[in-house]
N, C-alpha and C. Protein backbone atom coordinates (compact mmCIF):
# COMPACT_ATOMS: atom_id res chain seq x y z
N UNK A 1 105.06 35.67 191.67
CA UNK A 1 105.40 35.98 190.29
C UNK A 1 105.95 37.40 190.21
N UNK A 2 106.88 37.86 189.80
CA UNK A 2 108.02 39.10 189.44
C UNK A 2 106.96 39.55 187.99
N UNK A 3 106.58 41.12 189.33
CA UNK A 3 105.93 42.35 188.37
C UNK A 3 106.95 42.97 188.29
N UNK A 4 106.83 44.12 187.33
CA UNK A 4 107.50 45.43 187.16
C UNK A 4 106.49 46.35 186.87
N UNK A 5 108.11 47.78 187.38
CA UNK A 5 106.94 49.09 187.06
C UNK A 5 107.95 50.01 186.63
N UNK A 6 107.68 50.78 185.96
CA UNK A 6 108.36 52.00 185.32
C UNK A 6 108.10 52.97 186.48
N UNK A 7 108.71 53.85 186.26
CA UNK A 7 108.84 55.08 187.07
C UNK A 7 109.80 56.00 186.90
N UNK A 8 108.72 56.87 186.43
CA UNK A 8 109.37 58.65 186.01
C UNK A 8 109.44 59.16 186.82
N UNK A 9 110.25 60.54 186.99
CA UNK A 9 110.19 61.15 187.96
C UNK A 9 111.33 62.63 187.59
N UNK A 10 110.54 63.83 187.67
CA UNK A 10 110.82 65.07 187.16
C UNK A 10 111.16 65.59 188.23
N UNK A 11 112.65 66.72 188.42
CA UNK A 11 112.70 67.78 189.81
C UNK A 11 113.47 68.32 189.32
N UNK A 12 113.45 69.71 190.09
CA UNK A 12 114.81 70.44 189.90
C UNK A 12 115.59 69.38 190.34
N UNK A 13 116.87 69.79 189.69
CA UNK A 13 118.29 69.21 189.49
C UNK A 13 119.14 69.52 190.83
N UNK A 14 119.09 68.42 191.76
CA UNK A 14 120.08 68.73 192.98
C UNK A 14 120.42 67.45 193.39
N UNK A 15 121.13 67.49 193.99
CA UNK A 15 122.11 66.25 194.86
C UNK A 15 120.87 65.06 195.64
N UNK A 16 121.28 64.26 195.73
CA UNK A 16 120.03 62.86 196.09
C UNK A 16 118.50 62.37 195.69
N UNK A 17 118.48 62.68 194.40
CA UNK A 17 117.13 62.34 194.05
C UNK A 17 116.96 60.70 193.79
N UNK A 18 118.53 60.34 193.09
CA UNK A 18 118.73 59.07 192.66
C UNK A 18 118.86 58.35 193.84
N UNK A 19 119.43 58.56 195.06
CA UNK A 19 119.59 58.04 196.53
C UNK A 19 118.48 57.70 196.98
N UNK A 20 117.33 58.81 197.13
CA UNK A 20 116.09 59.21 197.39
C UNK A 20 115.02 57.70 197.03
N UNK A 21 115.13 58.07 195.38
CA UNK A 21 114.47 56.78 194.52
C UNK A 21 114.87 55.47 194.83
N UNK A 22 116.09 55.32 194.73
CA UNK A 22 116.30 53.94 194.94
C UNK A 22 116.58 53.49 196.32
N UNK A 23 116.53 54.10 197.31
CA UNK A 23 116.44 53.40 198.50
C UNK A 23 114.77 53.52 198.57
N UNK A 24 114.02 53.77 198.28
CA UNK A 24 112.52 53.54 198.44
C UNK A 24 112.07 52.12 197.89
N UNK A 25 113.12 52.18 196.52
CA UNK A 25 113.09 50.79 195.51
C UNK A 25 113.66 49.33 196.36
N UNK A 26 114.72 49.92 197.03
CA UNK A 26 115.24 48.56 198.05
C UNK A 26 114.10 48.77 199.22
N UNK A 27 113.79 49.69 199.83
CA UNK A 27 112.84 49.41 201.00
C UNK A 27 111.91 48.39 200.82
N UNK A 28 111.60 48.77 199.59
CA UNK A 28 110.37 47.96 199.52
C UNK A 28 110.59 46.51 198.94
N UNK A 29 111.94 46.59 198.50
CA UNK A 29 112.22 45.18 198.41
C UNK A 29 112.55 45.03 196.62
N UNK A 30 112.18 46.28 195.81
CA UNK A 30 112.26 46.40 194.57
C UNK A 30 113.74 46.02 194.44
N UNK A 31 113.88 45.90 193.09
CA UNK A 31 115.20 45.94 192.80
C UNK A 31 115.42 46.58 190.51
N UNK A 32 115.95 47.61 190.76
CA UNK A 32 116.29 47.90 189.58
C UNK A 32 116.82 47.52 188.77
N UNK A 33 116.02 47.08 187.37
CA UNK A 33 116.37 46.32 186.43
C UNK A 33 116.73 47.01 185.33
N UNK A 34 116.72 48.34 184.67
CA UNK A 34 116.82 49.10 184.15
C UNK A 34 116.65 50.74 184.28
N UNK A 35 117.90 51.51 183.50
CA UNK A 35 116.88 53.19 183.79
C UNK A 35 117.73 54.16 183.13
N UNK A 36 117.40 54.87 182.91
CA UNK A 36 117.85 56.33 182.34
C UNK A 36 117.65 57.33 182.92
N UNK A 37 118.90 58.28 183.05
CA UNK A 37 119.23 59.37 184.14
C UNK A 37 119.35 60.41 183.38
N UNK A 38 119.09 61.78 183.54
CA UNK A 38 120.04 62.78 183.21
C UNK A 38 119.13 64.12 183.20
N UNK A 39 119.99 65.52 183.43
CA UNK A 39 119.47 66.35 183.52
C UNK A 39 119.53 67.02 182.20
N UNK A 40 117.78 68.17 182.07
CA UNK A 40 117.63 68.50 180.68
C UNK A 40 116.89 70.29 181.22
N UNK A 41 118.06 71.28 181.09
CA UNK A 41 118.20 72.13 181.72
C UNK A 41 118.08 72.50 182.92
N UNK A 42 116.94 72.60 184.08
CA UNK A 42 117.18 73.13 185.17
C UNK A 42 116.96 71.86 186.18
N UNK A 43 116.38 70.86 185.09
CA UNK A 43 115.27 70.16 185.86
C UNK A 43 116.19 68.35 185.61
N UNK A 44 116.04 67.50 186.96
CA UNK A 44 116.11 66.08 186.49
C UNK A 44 115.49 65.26 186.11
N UNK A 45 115.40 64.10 185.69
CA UNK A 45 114.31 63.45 184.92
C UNK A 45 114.85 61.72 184.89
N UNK A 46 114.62 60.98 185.73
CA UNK A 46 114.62 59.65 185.87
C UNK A 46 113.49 58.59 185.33
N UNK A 47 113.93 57.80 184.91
CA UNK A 47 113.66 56.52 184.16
C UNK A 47 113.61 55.39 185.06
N UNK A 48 113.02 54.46 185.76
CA UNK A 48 113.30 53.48 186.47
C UNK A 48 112.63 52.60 186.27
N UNK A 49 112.92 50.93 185.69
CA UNK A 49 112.15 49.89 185.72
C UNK A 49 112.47 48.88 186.82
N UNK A 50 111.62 48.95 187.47
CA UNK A 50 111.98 48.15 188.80
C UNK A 50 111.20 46.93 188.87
N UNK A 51 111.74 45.55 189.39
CA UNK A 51 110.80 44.22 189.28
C UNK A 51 110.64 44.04 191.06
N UNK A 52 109.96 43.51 190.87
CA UNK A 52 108.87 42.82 192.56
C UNK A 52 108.24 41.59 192.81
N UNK A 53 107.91 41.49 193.77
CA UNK A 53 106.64 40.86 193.82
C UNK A 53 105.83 41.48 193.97
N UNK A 54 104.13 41.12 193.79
CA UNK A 54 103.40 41.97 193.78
C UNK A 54 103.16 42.85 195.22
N UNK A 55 103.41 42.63 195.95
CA UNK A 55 103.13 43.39 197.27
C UNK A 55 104.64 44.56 197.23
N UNK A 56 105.55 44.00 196.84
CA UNK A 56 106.68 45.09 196.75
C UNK A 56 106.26 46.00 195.90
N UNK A 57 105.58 45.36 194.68
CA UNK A 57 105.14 46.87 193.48
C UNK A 57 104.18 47.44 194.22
N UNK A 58 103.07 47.19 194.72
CA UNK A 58 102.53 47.69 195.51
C UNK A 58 102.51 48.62 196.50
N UNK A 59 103.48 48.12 197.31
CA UNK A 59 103.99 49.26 198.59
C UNK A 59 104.82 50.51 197.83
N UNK A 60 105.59 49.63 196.78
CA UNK A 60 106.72 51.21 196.60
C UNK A 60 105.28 52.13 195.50
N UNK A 61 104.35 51.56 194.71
CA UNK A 61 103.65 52.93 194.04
C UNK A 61 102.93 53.86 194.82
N UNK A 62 102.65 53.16 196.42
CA UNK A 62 101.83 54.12 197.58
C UNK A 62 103.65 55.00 197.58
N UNK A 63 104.48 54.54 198.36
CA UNK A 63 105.48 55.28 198.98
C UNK A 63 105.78 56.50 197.70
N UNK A 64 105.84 55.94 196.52
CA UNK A 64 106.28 57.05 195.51
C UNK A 64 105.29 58.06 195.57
N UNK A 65 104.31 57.96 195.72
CA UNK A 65 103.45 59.29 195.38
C UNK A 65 103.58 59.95 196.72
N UNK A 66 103.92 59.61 197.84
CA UNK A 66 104.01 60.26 199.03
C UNK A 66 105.28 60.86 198.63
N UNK A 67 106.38 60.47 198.35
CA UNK A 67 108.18 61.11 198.52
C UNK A 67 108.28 62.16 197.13
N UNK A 68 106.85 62.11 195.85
CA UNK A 68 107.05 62.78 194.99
C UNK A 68 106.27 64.16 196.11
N UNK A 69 105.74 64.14 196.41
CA UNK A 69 104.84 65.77 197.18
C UNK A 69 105.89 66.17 198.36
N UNK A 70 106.66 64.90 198.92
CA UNK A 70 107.57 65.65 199.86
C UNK A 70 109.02 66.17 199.19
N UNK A 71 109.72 65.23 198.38
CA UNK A 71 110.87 65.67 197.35
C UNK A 71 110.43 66.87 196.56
N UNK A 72 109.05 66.99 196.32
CA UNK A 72 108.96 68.02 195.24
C UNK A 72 108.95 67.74 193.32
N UNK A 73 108.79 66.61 193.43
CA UNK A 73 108.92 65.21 192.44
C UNK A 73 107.72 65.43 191.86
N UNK A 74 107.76 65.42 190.47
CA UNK A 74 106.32 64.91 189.70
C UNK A 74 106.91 63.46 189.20
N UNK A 75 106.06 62.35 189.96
CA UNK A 75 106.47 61.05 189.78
C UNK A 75 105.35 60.10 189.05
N UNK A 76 105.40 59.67 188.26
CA UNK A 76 104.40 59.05 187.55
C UNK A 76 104.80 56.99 187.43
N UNK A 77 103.72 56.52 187.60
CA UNK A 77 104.31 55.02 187.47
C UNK A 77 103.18 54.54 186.82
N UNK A 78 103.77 53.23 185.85
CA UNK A 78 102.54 52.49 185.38
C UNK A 78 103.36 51.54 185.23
N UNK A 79 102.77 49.70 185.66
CA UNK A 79 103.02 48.75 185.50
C UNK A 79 103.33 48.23 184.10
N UNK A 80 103.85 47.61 183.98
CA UNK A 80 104.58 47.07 182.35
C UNK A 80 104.88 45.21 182.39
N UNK A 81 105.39 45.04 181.64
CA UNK A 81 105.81 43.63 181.16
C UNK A 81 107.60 43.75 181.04
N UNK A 82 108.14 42.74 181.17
CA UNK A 82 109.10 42.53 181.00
C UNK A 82 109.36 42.83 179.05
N UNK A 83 110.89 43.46 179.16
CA UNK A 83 111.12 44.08 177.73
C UNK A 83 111.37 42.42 176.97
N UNK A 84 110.89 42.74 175.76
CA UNK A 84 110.45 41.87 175.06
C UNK A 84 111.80 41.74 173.84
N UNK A 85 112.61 40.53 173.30
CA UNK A 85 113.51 40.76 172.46
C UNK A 85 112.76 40.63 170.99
N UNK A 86 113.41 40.86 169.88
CA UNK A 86 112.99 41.33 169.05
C UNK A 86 113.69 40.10 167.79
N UNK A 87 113.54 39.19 167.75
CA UNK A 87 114.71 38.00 167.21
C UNK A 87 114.27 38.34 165.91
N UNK A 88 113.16 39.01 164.98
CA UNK A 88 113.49 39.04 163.79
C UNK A 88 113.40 40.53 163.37
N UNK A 89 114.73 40.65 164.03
CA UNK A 89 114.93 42.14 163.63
C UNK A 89 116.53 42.63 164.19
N UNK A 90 116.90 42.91 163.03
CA UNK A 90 118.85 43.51 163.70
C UNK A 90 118.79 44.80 164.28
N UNK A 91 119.42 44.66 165.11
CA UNK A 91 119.33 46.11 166.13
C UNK A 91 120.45 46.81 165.72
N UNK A 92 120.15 48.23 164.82
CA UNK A 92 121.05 49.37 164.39
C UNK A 92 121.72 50.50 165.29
N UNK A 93 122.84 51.03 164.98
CA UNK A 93 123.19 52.17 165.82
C UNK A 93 122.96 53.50 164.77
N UNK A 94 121.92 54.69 165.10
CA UNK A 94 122.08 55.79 164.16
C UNK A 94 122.62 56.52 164.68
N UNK A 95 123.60 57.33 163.48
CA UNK A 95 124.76 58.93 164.66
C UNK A 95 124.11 59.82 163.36
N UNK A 96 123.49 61.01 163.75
CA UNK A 96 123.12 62.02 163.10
C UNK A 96 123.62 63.53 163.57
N UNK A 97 124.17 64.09 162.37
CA UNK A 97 124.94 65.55 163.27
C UNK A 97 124.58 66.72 162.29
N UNK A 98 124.17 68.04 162.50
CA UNK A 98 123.56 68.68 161.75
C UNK A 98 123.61 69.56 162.26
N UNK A 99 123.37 70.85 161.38
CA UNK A 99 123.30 72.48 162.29
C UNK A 99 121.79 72.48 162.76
N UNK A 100 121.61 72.86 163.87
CA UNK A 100 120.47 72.62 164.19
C UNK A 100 119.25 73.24 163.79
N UNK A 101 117.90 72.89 163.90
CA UNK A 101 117.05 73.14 163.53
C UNK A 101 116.31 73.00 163.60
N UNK A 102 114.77 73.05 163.46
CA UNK A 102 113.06 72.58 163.75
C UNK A 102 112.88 70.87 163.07
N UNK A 103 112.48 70.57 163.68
CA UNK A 103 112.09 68.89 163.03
C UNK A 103 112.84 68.06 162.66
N UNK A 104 114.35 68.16 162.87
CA UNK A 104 114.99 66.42 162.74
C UNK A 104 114.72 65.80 163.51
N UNK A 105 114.46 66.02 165.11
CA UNK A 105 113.56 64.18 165.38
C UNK A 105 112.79 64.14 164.99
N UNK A 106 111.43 64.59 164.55
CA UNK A 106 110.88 64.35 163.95
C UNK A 106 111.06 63.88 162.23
N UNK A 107 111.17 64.66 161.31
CA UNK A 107 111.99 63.80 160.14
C UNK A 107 112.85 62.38 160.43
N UNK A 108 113.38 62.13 161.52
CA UNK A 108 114.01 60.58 161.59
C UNK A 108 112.89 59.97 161.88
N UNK A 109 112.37 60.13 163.09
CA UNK A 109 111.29 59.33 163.92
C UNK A 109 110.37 59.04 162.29
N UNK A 110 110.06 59.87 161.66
CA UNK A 110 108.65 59.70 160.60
C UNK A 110 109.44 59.03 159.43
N UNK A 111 110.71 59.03 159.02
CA UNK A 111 111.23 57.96 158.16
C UNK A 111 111.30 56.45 158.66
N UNK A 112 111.68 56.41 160.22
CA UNK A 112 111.65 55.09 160.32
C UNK A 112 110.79 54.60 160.56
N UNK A 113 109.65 55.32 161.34
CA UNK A 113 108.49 54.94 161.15
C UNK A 113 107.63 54.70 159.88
N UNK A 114 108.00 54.84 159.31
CA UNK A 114 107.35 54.79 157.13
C UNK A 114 108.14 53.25 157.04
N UNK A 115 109.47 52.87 157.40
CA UNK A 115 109.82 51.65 157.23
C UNK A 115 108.86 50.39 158.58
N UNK A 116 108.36 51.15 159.42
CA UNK A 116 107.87 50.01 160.41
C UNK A 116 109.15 49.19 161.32
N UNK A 117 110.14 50.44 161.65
CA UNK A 117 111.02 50.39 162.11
C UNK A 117 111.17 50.90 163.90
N UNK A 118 111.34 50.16 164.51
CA UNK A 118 110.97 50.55 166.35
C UNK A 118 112.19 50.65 166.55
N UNK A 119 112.22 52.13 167.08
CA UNK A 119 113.05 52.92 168.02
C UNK A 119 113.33 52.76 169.43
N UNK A 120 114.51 52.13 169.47
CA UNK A 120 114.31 51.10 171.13
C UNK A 120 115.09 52.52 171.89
N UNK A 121 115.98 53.17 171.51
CA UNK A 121 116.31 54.18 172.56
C UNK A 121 116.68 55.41 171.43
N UNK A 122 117.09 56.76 172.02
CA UNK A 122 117.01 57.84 171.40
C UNK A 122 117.66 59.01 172.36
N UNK A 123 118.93 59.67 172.17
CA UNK A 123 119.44 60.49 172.94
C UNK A 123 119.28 61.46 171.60
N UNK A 124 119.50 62.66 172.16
CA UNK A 124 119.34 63.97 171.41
C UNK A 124 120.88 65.17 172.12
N UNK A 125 121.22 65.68 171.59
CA UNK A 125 121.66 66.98 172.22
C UNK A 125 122.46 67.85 171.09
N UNK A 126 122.21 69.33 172.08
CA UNK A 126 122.62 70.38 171.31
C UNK A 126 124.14 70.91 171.78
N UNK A 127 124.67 71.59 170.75
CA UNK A 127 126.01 72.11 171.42
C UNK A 127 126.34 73.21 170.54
N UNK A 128 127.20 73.84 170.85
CA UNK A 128 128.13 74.77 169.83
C UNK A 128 129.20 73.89 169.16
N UNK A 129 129.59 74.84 168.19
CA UNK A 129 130.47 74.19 166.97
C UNK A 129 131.69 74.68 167.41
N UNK A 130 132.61 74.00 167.58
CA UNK A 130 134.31 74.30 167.39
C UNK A 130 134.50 75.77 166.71
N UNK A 131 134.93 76.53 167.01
CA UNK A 131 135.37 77.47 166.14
C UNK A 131 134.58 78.80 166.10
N UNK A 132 133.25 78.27 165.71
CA UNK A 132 132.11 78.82 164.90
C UNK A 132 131.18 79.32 166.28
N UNK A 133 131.07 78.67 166.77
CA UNK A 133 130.09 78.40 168.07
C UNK A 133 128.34 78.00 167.32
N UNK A 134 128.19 77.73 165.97
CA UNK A 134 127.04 77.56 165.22
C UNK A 134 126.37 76.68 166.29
N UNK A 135 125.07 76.88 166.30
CA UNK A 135 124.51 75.69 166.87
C UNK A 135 124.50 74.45 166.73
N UNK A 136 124.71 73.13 166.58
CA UNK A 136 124.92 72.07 165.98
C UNK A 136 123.83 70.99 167.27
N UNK A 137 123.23 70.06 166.08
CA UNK A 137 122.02 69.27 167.00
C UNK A 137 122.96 67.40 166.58
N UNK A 138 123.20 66.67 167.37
CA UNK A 138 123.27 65.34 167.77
C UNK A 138 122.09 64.83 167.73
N UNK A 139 121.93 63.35 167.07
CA UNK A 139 120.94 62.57 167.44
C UNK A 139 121.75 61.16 167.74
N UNK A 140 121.24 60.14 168.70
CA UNK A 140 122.22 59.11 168.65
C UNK A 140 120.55 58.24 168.86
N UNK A 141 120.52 57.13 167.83
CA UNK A 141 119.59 56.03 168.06
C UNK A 141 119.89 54.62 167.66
N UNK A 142 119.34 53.42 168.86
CA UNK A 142 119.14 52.18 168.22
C UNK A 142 118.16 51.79 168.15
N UNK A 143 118.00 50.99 166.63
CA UNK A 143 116.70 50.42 166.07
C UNK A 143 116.99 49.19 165.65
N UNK A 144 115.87 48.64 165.72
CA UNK A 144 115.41 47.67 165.33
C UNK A 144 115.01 47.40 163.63
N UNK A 145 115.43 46.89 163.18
CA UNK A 145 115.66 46.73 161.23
C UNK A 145 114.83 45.45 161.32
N UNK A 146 113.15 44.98 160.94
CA UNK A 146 112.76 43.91 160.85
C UNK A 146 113.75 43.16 159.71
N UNK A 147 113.72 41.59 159.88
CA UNK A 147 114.25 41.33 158.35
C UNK A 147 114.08 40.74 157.04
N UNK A 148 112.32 41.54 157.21
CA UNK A 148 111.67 41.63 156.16
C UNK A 148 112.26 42.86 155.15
N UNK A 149 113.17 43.58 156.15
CA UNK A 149 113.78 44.97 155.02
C UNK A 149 115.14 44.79 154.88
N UNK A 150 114.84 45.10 153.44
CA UNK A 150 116.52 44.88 152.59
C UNK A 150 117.05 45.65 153.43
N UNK A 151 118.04 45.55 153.95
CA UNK A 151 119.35 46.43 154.69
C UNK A 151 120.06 47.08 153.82
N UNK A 152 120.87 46.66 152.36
CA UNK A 152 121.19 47.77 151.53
C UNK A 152 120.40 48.72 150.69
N UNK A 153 119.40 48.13 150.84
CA UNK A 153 117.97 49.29 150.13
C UNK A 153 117.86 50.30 150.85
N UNK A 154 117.40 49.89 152.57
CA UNK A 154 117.54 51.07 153.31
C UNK A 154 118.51 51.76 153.73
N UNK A 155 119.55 51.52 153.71
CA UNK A 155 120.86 51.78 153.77
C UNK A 155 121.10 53.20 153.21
N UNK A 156 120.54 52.65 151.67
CA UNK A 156 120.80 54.02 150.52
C UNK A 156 119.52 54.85 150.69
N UNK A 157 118.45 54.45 150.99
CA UNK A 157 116.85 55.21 150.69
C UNK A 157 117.47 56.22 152.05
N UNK A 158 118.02 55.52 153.36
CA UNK A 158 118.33 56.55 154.55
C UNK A 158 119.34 57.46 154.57
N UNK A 159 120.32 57.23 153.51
CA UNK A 159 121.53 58.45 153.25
C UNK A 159 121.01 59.18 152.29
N UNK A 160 120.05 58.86 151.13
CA UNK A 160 119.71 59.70 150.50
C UNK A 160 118.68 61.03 150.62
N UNK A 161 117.95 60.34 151.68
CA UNK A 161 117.07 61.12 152.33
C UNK A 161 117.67 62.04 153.80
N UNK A 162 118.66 61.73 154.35
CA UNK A 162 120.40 62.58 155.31
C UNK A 162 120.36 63.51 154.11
N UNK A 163 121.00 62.86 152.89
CA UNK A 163 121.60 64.06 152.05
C UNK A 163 120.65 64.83 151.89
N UNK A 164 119.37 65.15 151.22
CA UNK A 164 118.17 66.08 151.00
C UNK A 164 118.10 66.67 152.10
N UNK A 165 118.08 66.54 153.70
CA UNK A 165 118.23 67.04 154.29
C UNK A 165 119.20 67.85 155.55
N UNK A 166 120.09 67.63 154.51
CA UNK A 166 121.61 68.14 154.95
C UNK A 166 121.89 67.87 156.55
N UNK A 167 121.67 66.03 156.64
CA UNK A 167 122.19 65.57 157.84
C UNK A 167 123.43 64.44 157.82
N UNK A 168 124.23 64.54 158.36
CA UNK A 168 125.56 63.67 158.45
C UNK A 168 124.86 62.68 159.35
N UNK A 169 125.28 61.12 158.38
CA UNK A 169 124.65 60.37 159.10
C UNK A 169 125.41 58.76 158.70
N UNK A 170 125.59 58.33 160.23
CA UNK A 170 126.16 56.72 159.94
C UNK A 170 125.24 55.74 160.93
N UNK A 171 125.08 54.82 159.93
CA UNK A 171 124.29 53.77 159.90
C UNK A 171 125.16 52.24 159.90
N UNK A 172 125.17 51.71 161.32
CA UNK A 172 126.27 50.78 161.17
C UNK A 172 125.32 49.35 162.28
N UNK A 173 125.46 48.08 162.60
CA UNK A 173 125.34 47.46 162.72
C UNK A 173 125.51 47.60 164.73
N UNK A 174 124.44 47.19 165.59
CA UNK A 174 125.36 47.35 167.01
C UNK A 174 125.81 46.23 167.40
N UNK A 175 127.01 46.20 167.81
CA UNK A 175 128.42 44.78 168.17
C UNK A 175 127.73 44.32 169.70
């Protein structure tokens, strides 16, 4: 029977960590079913859901904690379930752009959470402004809209509550 396991994994930011990880994931016979990559200032930070059999999940969570003390890796794993679809619920795309500041993920995260709304993914980033060099903060998320909730109710309750908090924000359907 096909387990899976998540697996994090934090390092400074250098050449073969992703090589590193996933040939441990084929050694053992894993195979990657999902993941998220990317570096967040000095440091890298991997995402990996990998499926098995149970002796493959097995061998690779011994091998990971050995290659995290030799890579230099803080690697963390915990077994999971296969991702689950969500059939009564439309999956949204949010684009939020704003000068930056203390608590807009938080203010989004706690509005959609007030609707009982699950946040299936969530990128963030900061940049300078054209021109200005102002700080300016990105949020990019898709959610899940049960469809127990009016979609043009929230529609307006979520731009009105953007506008009060002076965030540019589109709310559109994902294709």
């Amino acid at each position: 029977m096909e387990q899976y396991l998540v697996i994090s994994a934090l390092g400074a930011d250098q050449p073969g960590i992703v090589s590193t990880l996933t040939k441990a994931v084929l050694d053992c016979g894993g195979n990657v079913v999902d993941s998220r990559m990317t570096v967040l200032g000095g440091e890298f930070a991997v995402m990996l859901m990998v499926s098995g059999e149970w002796n493959e999940i097995a061998k690779l969570e011994t091998i990971l904690q050995a290659l995290g003390r030799t890579q230099n890796l803080t690697v963390t794993t915990k077994r999971t379930e296969p991702k689950t679809e969500h059939p009564q619920a439309a999956p949204y795309s949010v684009e939020v752009v704003a000068i930056d500041h203390p608590g807009i993920v938080h203010q989004l995260a706690d509005f959609m959470s007030g609707f009982n709304i699950n946040i299936q993914d969530l990128r963030t980033d900061r940049y300078p402004a054209p021109h200005t060099g102002t700080a300016m903060f990105s949020v990019h998320m898709v959610i899940h809209i049960p469809a127990a909730i009016h979609i043009t109710r929230f529609r307006e309750q979520f731009f009105e509550y953007c506008d009060r908090l002076n965030l540019d924000a589109i709310l559109e359907p994902v294709k």
